[in-house]
Structure formats: structure tokens, C-alpha cells
C-alpha atoms as a PDB file:
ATOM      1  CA  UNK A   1       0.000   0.000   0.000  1.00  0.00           C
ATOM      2  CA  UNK A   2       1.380   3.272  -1.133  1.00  0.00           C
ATOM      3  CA  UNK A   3       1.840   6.409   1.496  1.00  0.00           C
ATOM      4  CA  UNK A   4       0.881   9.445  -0.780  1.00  0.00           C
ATOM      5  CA  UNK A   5      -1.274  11.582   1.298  1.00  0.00           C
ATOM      6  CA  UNK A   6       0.378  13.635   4.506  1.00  0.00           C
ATOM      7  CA  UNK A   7      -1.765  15.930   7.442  1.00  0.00           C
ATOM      8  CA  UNK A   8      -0.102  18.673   8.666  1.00  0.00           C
ATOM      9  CA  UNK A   9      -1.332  19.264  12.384  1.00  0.00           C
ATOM     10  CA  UNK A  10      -1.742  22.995  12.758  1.00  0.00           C
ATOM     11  CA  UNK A  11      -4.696  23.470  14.875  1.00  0.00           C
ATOM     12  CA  UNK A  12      -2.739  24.585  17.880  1.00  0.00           C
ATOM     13  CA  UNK A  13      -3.382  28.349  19.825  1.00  0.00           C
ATOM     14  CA  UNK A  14       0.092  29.494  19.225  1.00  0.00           C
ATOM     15  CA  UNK A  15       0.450  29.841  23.281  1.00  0.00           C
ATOM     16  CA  UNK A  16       3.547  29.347  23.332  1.00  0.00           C
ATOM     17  CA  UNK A  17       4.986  31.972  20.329  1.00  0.00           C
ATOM     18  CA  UNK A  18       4.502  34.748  22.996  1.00  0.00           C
ATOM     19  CA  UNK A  19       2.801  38.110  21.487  1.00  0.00           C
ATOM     20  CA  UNK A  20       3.686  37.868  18.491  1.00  0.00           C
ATOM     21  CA  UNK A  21       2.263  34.287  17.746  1.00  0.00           C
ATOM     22  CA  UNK A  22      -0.990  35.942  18.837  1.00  0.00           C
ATOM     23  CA  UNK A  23      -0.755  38.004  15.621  1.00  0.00           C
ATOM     24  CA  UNK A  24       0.873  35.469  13.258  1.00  0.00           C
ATOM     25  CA  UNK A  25      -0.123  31.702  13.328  1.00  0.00           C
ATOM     26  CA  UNK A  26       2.612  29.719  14.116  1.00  0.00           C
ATOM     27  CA  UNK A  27       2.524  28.479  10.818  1.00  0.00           C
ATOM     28  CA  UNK A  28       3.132  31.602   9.233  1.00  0.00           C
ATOM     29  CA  UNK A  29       6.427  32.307  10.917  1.00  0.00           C
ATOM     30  CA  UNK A  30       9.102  32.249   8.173  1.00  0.00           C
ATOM     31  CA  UNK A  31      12.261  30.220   8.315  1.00  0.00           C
ATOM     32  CA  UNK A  32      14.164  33.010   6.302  1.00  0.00           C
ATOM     33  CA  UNK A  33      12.154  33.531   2.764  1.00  0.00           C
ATOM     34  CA  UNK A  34       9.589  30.803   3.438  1.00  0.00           C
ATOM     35  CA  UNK A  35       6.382  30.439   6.130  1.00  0.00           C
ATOM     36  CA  UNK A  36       7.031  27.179   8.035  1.00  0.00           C
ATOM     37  CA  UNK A  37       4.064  25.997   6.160  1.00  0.00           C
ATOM     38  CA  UNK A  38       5.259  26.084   2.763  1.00  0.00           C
ATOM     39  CA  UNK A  39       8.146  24.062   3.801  1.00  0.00           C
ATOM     40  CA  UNK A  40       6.199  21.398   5.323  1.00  0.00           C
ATOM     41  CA  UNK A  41       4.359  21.246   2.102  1.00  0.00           C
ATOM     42  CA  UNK A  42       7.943  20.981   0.344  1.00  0.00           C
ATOM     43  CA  UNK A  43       8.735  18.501   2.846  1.00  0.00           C
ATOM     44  CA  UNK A  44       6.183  16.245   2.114  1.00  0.00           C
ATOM     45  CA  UNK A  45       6.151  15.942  -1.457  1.00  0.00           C
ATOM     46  CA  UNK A  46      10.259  15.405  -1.132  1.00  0.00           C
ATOM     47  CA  UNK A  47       9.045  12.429   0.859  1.00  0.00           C
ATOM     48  CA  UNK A  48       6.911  11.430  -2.160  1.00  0.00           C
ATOM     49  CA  UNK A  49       3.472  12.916  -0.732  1.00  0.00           C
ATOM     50  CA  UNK A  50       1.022  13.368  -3.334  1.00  0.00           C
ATOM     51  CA  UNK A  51      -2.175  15.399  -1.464  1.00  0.00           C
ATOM     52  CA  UNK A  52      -1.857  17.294   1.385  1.00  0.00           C
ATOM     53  CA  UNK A  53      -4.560  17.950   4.623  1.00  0.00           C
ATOM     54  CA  UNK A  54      -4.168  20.750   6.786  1.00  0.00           C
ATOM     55  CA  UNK A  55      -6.086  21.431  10.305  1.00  0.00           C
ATOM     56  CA  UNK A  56      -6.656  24.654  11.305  1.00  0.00           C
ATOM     57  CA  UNK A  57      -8.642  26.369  14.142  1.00  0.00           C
ATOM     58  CA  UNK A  58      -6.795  29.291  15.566  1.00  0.00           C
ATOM     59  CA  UNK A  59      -6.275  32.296  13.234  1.00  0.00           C
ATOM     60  CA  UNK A  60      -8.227  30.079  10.436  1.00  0.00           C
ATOM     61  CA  UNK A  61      -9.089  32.700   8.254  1.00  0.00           C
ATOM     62  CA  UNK A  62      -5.264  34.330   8.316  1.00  0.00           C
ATOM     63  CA  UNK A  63      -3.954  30.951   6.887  1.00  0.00           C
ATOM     64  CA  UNK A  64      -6.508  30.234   4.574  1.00  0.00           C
ATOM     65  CA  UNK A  65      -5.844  33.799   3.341  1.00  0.00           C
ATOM     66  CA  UNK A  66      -2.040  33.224   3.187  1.00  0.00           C
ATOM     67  CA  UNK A  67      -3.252  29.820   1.244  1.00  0.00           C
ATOM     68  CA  UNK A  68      -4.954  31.424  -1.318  1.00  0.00           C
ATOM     69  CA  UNK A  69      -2.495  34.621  -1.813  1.00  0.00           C
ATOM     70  CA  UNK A  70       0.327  31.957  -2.261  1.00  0.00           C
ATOM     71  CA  UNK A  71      -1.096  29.602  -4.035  1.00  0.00           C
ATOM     72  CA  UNK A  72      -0.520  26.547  -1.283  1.00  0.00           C
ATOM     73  CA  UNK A  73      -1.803  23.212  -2.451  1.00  0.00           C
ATOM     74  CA  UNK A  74      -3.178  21.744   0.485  1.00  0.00           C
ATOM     75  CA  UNK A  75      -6.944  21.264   1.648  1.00  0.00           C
ATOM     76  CA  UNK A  76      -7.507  22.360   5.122  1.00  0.00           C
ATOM     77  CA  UNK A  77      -9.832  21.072   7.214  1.00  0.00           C
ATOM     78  CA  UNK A  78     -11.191  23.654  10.095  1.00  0.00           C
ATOM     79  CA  UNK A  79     -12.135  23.385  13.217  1.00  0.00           C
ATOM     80  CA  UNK A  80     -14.599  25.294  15.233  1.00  0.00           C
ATOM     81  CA  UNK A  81     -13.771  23.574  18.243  1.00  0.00           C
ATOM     82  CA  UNK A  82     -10.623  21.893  19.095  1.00  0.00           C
ATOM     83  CA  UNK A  83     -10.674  17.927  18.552  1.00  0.00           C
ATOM     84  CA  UNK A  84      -7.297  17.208  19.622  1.00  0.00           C
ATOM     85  CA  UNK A  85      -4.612  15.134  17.804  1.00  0.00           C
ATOM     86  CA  UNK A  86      -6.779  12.119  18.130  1.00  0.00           C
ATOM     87  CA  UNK A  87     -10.194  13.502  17.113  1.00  0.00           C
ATOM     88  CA  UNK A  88      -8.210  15.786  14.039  1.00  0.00           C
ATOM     89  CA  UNK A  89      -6.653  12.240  12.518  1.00  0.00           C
ATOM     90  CA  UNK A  90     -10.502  10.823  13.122  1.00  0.00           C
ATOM     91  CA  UNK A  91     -12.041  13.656  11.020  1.00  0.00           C
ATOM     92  CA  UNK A  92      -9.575  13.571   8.309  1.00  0.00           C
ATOM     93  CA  UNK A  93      -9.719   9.160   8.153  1.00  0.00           C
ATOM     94  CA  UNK A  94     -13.966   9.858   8.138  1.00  0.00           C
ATOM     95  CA  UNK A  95     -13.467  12.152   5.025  1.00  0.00           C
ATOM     96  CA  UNK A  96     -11.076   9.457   3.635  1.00  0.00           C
ATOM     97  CA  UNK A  97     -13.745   6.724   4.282  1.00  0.00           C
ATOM     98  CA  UNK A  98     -10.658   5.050   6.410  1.00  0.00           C
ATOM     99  CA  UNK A  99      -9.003   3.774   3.716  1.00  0.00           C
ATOM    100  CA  UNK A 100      -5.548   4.040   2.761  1.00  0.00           C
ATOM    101  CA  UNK A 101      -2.393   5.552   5.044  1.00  0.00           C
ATOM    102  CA  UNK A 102      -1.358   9.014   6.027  1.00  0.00           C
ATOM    103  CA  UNK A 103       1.792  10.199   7.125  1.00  0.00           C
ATOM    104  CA  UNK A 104       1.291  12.541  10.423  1.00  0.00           C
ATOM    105  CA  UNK A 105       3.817  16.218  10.270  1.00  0.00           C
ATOM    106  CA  UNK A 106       3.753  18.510  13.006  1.00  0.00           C
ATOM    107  CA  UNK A 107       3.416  21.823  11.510  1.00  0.00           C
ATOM    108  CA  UNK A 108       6.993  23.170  13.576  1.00  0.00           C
ATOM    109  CA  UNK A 109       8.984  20.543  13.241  1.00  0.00           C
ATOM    110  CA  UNK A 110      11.432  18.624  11.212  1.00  0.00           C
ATOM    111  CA  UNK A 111      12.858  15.166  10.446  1.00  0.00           C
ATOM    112  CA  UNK A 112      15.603  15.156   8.215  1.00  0.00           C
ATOM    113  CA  UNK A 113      16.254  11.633   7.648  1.00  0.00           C
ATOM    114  CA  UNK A 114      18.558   9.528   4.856  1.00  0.00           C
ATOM    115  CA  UNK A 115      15.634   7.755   2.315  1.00  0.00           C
ATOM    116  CA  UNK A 116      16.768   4.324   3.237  1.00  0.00           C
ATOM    117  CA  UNK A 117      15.015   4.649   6.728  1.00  0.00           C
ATOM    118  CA  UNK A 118      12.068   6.452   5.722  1.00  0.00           C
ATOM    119  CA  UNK A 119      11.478   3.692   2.926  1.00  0.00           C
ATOM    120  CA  UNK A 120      11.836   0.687   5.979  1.00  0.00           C
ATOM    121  CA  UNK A 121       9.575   2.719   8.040  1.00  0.00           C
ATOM    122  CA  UNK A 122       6.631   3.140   5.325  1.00  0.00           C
ATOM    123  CA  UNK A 123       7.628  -0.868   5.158  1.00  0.00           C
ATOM    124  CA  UNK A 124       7.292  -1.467   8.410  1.00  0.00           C
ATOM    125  CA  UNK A 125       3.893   0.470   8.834  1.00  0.00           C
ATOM    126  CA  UNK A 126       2.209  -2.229   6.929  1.00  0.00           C
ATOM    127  CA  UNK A 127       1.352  -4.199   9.681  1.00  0.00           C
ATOM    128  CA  UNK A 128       0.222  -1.375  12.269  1.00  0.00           C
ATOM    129  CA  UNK A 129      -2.379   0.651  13.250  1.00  0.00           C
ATOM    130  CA  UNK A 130       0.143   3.482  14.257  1.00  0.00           C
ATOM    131  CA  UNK A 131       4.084   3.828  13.552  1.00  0.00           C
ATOM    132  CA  UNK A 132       5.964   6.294  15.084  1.00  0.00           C
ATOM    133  CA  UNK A 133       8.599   7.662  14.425  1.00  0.00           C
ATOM    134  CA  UNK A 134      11.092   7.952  17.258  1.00  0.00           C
ATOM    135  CA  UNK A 135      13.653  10.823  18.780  1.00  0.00           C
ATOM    136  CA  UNK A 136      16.726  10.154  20.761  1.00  0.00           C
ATOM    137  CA  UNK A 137      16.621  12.824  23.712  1.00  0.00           C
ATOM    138  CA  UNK A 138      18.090  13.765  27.110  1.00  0.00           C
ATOM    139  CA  UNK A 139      15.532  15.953  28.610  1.00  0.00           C
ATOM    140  CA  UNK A 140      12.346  18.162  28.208  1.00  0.00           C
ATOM    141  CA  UNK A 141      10.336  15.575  26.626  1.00  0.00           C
ATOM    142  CA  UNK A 142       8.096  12.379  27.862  1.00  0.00           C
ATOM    143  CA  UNK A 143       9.665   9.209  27.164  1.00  0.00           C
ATOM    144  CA  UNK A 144       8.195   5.852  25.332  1.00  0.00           C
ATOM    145  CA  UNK A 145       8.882   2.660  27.263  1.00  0.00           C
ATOM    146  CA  UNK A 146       9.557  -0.020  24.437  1.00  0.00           C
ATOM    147  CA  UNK A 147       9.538  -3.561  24.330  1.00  0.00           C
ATOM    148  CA  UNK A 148      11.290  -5.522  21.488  1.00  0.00           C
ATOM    149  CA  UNK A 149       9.993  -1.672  19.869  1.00  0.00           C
ATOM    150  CA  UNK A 150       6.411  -1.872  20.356  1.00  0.00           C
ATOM    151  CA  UNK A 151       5.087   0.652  22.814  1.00  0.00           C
ATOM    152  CA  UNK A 152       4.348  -0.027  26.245  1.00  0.00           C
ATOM    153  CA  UNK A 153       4.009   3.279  28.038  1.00  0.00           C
ATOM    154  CA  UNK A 154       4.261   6.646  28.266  1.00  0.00           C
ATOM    155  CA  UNK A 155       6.640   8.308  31.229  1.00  0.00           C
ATOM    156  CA  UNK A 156       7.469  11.797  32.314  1.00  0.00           C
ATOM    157  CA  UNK A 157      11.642  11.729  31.491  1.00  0.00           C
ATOM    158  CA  UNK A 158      13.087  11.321  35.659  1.00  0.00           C
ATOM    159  CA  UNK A 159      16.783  11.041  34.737  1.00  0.00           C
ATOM    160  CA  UNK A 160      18.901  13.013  31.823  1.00  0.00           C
ATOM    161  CA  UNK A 161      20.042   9.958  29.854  1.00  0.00           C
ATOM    162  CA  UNK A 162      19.299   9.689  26.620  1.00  0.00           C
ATOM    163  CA  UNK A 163      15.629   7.918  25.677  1.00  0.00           C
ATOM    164  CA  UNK A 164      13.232   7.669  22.959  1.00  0.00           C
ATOM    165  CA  UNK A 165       9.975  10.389  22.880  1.00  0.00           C
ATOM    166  CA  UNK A 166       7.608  10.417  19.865  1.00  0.00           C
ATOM    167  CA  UNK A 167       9.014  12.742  17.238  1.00  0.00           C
ATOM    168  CA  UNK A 168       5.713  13.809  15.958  1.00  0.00           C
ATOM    169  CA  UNK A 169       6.154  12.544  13.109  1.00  0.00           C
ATOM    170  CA  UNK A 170       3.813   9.053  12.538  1.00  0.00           C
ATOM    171  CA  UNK A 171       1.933   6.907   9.925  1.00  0.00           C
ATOM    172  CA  UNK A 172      -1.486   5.873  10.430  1.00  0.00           C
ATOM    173  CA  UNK A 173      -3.012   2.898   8.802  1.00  0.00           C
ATOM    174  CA  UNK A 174      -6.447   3.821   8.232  1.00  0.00           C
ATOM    175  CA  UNK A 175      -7.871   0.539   6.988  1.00  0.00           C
ATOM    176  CA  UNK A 176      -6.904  -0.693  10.834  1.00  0.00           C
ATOM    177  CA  UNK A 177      -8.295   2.246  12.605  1.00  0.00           C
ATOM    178  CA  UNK A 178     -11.539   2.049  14.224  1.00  0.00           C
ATOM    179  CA  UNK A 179     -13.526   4.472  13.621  1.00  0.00           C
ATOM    180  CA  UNK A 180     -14.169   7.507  16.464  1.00  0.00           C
ATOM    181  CA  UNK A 181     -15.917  10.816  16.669  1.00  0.00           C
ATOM    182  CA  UNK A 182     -15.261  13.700  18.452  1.00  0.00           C
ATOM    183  CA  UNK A 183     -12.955  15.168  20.568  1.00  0.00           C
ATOM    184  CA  UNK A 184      -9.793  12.162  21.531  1.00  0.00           C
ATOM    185  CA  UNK A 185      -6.202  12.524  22.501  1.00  0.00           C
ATOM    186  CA  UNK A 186      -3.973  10.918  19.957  1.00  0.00           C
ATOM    187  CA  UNK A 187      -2.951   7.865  22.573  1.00  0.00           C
ATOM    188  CA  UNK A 188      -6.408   7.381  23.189  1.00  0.00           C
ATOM    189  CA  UNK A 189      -8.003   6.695  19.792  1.00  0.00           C
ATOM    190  CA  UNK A 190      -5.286   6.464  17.252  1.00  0.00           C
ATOM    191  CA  UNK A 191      -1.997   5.059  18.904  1.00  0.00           C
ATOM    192  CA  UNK A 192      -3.779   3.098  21.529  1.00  0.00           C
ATOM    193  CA  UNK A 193      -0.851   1.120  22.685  1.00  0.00           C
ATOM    194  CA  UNK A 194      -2.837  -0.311  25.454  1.00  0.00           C
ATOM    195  CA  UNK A 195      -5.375  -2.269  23.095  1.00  0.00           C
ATOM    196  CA  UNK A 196      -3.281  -2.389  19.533  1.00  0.00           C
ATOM    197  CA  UNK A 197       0.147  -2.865  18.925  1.00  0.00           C
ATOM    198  CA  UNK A 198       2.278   0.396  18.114  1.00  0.00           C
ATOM    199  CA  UNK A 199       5.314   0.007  16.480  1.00  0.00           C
ATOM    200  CA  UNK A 200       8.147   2.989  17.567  1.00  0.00           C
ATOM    201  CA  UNK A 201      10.753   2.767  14.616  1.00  0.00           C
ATOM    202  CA  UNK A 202      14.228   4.654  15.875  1.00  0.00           C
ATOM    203  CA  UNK A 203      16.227   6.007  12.727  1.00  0.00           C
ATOM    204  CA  UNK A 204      20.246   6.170  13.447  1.00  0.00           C
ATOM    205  CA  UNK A 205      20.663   8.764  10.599  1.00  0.00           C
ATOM    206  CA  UNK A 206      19.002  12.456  11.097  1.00  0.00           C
ATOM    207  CA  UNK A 207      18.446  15.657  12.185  1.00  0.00           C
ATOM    208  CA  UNK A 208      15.887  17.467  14.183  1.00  0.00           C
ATOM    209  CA  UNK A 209      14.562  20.959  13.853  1.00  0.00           C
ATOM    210  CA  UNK A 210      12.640  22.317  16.163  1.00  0.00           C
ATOM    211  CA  UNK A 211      10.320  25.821  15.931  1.00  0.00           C
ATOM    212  CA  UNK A 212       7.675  24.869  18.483  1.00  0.00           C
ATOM    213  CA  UNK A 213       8.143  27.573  20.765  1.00  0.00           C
ATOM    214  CA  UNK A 214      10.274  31.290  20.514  1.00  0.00           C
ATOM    215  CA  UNK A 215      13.087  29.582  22.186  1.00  0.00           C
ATOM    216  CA  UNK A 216      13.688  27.066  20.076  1.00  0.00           C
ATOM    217  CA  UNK A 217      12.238  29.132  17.120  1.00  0.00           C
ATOM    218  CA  UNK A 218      15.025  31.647  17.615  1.00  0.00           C
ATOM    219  CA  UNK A 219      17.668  28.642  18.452  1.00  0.00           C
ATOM    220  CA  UNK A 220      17.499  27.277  15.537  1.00  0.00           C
ATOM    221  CA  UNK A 221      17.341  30.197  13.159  1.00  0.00           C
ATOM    222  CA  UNK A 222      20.254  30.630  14.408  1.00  0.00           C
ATOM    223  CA  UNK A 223      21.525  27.239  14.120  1.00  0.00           C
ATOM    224  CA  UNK A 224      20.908  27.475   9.962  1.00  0.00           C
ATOM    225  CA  UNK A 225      23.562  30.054  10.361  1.00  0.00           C
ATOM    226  CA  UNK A 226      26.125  27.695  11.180  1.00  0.00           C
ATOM    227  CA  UNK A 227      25.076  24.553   9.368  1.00  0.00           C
ATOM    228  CA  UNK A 228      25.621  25.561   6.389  1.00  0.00           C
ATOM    229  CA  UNK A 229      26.643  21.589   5.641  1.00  0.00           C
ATOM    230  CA  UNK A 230      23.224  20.568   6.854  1.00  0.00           C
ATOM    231  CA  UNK A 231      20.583  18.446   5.434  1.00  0.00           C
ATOM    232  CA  UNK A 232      18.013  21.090   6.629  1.00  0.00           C
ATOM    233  CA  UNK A 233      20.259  24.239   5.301  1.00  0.00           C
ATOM    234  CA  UNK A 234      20.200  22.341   1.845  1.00  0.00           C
ATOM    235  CA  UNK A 235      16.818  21.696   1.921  1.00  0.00           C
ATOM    236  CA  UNK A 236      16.413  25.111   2.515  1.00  0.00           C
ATOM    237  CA  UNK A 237      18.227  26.367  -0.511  1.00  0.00           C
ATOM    238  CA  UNK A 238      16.188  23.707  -2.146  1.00  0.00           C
ATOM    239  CA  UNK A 239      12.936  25.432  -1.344  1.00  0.00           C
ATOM    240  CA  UNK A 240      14.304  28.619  -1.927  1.00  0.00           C
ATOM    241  CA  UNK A 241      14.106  29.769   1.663  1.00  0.00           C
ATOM    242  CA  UNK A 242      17.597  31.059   1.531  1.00  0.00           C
ATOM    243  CA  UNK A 243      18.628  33.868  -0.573  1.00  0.00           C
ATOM    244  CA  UNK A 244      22.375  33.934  -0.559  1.00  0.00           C
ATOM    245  CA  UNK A 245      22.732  37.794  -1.699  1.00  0.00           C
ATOM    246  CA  UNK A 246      21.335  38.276   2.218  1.00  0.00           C
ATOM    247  CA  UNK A 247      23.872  36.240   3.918  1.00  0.00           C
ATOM    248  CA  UNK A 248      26.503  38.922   5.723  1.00  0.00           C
ATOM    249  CA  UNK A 249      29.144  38.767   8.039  1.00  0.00           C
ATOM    250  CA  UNK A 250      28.542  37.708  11.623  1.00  0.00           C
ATOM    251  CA  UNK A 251      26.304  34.974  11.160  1.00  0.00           C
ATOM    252  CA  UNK A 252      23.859  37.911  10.002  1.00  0.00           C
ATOM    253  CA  UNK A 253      20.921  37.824   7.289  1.00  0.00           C
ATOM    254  CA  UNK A 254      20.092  40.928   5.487  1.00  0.00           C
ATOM    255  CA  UNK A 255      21.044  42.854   8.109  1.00  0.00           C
ATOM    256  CA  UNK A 256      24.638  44.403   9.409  1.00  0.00           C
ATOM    257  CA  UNK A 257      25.263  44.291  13.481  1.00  0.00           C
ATOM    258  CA  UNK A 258      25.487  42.149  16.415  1.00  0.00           C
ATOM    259  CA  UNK A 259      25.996  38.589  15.286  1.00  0.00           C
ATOM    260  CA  UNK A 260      22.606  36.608  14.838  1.00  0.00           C
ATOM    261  CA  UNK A 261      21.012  39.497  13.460  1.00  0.00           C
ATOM    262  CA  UNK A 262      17.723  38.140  11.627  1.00  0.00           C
ATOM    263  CA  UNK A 263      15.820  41.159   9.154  1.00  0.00           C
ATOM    264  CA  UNK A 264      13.238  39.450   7.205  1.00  0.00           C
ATOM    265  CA  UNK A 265      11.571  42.639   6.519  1.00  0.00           C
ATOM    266  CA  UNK A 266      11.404  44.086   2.591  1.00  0.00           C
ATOM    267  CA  UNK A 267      14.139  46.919   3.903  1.00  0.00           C
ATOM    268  CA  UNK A 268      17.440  45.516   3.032  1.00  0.00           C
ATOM    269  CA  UNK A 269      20.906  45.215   5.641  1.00  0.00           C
ATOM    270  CA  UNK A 270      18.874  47.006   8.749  1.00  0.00           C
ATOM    271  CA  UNK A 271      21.143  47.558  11.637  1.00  0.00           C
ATOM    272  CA  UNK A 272      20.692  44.736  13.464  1.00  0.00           C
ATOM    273  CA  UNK A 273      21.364  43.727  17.368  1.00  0.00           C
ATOM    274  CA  UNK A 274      20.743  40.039  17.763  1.00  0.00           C
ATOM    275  CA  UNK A 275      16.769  39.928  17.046  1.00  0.00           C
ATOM    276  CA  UNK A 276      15.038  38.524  14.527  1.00  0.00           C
ATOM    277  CA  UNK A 277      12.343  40.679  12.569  1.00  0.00           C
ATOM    278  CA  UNK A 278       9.165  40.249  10.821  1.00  0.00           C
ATOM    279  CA  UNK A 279       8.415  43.713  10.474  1.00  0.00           C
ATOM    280  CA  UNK A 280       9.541  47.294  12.037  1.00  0.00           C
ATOM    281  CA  UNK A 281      12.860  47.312  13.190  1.00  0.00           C
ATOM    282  CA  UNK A 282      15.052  45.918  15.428  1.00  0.00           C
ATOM    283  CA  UNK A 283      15.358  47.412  18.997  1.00  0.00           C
ATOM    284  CA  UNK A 284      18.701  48.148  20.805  1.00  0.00           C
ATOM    285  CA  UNK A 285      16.388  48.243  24.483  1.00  0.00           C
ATOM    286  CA  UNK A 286      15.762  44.661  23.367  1.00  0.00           C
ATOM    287  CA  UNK A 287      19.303  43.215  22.655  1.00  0.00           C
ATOM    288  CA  UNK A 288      19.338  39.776  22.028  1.00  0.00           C
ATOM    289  CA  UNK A 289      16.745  36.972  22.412  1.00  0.00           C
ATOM    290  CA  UNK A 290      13.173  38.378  20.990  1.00  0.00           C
ATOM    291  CA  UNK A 291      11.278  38.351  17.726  1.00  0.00           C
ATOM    292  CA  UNK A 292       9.807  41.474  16.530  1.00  0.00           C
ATOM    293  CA  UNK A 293       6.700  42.110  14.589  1.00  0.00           C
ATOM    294  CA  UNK A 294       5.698  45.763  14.589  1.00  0.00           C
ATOM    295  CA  UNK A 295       5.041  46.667  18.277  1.00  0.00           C
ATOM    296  CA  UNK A 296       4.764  43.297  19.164  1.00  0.00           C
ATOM    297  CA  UNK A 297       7.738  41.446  20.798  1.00  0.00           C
ATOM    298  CA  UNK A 298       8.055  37.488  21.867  1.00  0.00           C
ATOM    299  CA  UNK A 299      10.589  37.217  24.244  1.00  0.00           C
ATOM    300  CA  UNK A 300      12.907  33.619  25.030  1.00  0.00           C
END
């Protein structure tokens, strides 16, 4: 069975972008020349993906704006009220008369993995309800307890060795799936590892980028910056979210200061002071550590 459709998860409230994710979805926040959601769309359909599902609740009408304007091929599917991870894949498999497979991407996130592995885990998703993909971590996250790499359990991290959490990143055998409505949590209705068996496959070969929240939005804008021998930077430049006229001394982009300095406004080589900026300028009262969009600032 082939895996050509994908469902970006993009529902969320964009808590955790600070002020400025109150303004601009989460999806919308550029990675240099490109909104994360256009590169989740490139994403996919590098990994092969044919037709892709959106979910959107918060700021709805902002992305299916940006959609339109930009000429985004994906088909969202709104929410008035929330349904959770669980209840979103639900909705999506009920449109899809739960049939076929659909590979799960979390809209601010990244798995940049060597084809080889992604090929054995669309292989090994043949014979599960849910396969997730795996992440090798040391802290912040919940951890899966595996046996033989089925799932067992899910555990708040207690020690800062490295375990496996769920990447975000999943496939979903829909002809397996049994059929739910409404609001359900992901490992309730979908990866139910307490009634079906969940497979956890654990790639040796990848990187992980993470935007999910301002810290780690701003960490790894500035970690492009000095990857420049990176899967993800070459994907990048593959996508076009990189234009290399902008890249300046210091680690800088379009912009000529403090090192780190971010301008992805239309006003070229701003002075910068460590920020990144959607619009306006940056701020020497806010050295280092925020995003900036107009009058709005999200702090680390």
C-alpha cells in the first residue's frame, strides 16, 4: 500500500509563540524567505506525498488567506472547536472513508532523515495501526517505554540519559483504525498502545529541527547560520528559503550588526542587534533573544 497523502497538524493556539504568535499563526512564521508551512508542504512531497490535509482552528481565516495569496496546495480542514490530535486524525480518516495511510507532520517541526530509513519505516507500517517515528533525547520531553519496539508506556523523562519520545512525526493505517468521533487525545483513539500494537521505529541517521516555541524558534534560526553543511540548510536552498545575496558577516541575514542578526523585513541590511524581525525594526532596548513584529515582541 502506497503512502501518498500527509496531514499537517496545525490546529494549535500558538500559546507558546509569545505576542507575536498571537498576531501570526505559528505556521506563518518564516524560516528566512519561506512560512514554516510552505516548507512542510515541500517537505512532504520530497518524501513522495502526493495530497496534502491541513487542520486549522486558531487564526483560520489568516492561513486560509495566506493559502490562497500563495497559491498553497493543500486542503484544510477547520475546526470550530478543538478535537485534539486524536479527534483531528478521526475527522480527516472519516473524510477518507478510512481507507488508505497518512503520514502525520507537526506543523513546527522537522525530520531530516537519509531515504533508506524512511522507505523501511513506510515498510514497516504495513502491519500497524500506528508507527511512530522515534527521537533520541536527554531531557524536556516524555519518554516511550519499548519492548522488542512496540510501545508499552508513556513516562514523564526522571533522569537526563538519553531515551526515545515520539518525534511527531507518525503513519497511520487507516484501513486498521476504528472508527471515532469527536474530541480524543492521539494515545487514546489512534496510537492506543494499550489495546493495539504500536510500532516505535528509531532512525540512526538524522536531524531534528525544532520551531515549536520562541526559544527554540530563535535557536534554531540561528543554528541554519552555522550549518551551512546541513541536510536542513540544503533543503532550505532547495525550497528557496535562503537567498544567498542576504547572507553577511557575523552569522547575520540581510542585516549588518550584532551577530545573529535576523531582518526578514522588505528593507534591506537594517542595523541589526541580535533579534530577529518580521516587520519594524530591530530594537537596541531589546538586545538579544526576541522576535519582533511591529510593536509586538516574543521574548525567550
Amino acid at each position: 500500500m502506497s503512502l501518498d497523502t500527509a496531514y499537517i497538524l496545525g490546529a494549535g493556539l500558538g500559546t507558546r509563540m509569545g505576542p507575536v504568535g498571537e498576531k501570526l499563526p505559528k505556521l506563518l512564521w518564516p524560516v528566512y524567505e519561506k512560512s514554516l508551512l510552505e516548507l512542510q508542504l515541500s517537505y512532504a512531497l520530497k518524501l513522495g506525498i502526493k495530497k496534502v490535509y491541513l487542520n486549522t482552528h486558531f487564526q483560520a481565516q489568516v492561513i486560509q488567506d495566506f493559502v490562497h495569496k500563495h497559491d498553497v496546495d493543500v486542503e484544510i480542514l477547520h475546526e470550530e472547536e478543538l478535537l485534539d490530535i486524536g479527534g483531528a486524525v478521526h475527522n480527516l480518516a472519516n473524510k477518507l472513508n478510512y481507507r488508505g495511510k497518512i503520514l502525520i507532520l507537526n506543523g513546527d517541526q522537522f525530520l531530516m532523515f537519509v531515504e533508506k530509513q524512511f522507505k523501511e519505516f513506510v515498510n514497516i507500517s504495513q502491519k500497524y495501526v500506528a508507527t511512530l517515528m522515534g527521537l533520541e533525547v536527554s531531557d524536556q520531553y516524555n519518554e516511550l517505554v519499548l519492548i522488542d519496539n512496540l510501545l508499552a508506556g508513556i513516562e514523564s523523562s526522571k533522569s537526563n540519559s538519553k531515551y526515545y519520545t515520539y518525534s511527531g512525526v507518525s503513519i497511520i493505517n487507516l484501513d486498521l483504525l476504528k472508527p471515532v468521533a469527536g474530541k480524543t487525545k492521539f494515545f487514546e483513539s489512534v496510537a492506543n498502545f494499550k489495546n493495539d500494537e504500536v510500532y516505535v521505529y528509531r532512525p540512526t541517521d538524522y536531524e531534528y529541527w525544532d520551531f515549536g516555541t520562541t526559544a527554540r524558534y530563535l535557536n534554531s534560526m540561528r543554528e541554519v547560520m552555522l550549518s551551512k553543511e546541513s541536510r536542513f540548510y540544503k533543503f532550505l536552498l532547495d525550497s528557496k528559503a535562503i537567498d544567498q545575496s542576504k547572507l553577511l558577516p557575523n552569522n547575520c541575514y540581510n542585516a549588518k550588526g550584532e551577530e545573529f542578526s535576523i531582518n526578514l523585513t522588505d528593507t534591506p541590511s537594517q542595523p541589526g542587534f541580535g533579534n530577529i524581525v518580521f516587520d519594524g525594526q530591530d530594537s537596541l532596548f531589546e538586545k538579544e533573544n526576541v522576535v519582533v513584529m511591529g510593536e509586538s515582541i516574543s521574548k525567550v
